[in-house]
Protein backbone atom coordinates (compact mmCIF):
# COMPACT_ATOMS: atom_id res chain seq x y z
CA UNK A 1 -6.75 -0.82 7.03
CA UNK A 2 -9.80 -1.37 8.56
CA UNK A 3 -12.41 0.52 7.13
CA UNK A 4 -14.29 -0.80 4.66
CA UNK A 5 -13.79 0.33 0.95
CA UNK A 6 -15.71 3.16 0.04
CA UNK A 7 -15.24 4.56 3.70
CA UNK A 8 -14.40 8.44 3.87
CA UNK A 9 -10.47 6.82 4.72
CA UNK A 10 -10.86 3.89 1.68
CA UNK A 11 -11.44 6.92 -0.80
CA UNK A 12 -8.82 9.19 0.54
CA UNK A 13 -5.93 6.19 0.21
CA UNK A 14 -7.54 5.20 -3.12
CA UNK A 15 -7.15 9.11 -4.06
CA UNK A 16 -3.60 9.11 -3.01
CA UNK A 17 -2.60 5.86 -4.51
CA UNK A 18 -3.72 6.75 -7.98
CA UNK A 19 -2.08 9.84 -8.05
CA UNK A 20 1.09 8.77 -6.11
CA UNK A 21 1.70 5.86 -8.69
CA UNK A 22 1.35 8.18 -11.27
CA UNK A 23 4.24 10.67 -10.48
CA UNK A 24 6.78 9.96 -12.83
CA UNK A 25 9.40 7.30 -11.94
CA UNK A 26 7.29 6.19 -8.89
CA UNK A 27 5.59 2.82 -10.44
CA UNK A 28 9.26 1.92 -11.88
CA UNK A 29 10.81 2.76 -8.55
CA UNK A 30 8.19 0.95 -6.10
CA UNK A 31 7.65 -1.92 -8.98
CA UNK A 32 11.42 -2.56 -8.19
CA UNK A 33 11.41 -2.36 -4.54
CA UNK A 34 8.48 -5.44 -4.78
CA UNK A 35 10.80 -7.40 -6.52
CA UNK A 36 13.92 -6.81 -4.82
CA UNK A 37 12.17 -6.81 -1.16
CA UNK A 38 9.15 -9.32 -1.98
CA UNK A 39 6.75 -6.48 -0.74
CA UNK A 40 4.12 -5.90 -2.81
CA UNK A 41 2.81 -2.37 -4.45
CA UNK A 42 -0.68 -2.11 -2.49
CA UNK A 43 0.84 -2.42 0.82
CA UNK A 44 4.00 0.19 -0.01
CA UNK A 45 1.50 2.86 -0.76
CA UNK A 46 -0.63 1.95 2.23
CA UNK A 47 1.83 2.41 4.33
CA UNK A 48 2.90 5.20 2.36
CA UNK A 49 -0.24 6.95 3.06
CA UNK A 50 -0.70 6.60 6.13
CA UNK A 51 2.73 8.43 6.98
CA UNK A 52 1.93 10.78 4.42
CA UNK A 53 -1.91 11.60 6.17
CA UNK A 54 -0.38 12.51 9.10
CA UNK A 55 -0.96 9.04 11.05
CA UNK A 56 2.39 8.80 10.92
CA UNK A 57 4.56 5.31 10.66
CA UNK A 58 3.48 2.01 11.02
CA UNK A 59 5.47 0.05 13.51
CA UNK A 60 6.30 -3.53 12.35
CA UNK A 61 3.12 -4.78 14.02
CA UNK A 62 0.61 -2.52 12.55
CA UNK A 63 2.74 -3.25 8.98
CA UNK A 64 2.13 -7.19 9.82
CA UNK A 65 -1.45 -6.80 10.13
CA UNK A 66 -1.78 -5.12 7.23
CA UNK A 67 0.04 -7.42 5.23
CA UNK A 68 -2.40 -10.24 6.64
CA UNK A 69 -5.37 -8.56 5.55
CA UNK A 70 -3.86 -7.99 1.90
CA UNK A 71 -2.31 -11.93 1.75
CA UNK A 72 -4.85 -12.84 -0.85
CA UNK A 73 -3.99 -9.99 -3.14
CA UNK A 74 -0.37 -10.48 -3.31
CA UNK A 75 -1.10 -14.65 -3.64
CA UNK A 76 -3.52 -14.31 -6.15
CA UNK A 77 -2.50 -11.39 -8.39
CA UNK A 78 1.07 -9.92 -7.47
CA UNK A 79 2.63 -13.33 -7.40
CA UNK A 80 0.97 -14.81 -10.69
């Protein structure tokens, strides 16, 4: 995650996140999964699409890092 938004990548993850959330049963199914797992949303479909983009997976690390860099998101809007 760390280009800066509006960066060739930022637009192609924004692209994919919009119109992965909007397949049908996908914002129930990952909506779930944040409250069952205490994940949250933006940080499933990042690491959604950067399998999906042919990065492949994020190891645990790489996943930690990006859940630093997201904190204040799921502290100040997922949580509230």
């Amino acid at each position: 995650m760390g280009d800066a938004a509006g960066s060739p990548i930022g637009e192609d993850l924004w692209r994919f996140a919009l119109a992965f959330y909007a397949r049908p049963e996908v914002e129930r199914a990952l909506l779930a999964f944040q409250d069952a797992r205490g994940l949250d949303v933006a940080l499933l479909l990042f690491a959604l699409w950067h399998g999906a983009s042919g990065r492949g997976p994020l190891g645990s690390e790489a996943l930690g890092r990006a859940g630093e860099r997201v904190a204040f998101l799921r502290e100040e809007v997922v949580r509230p």
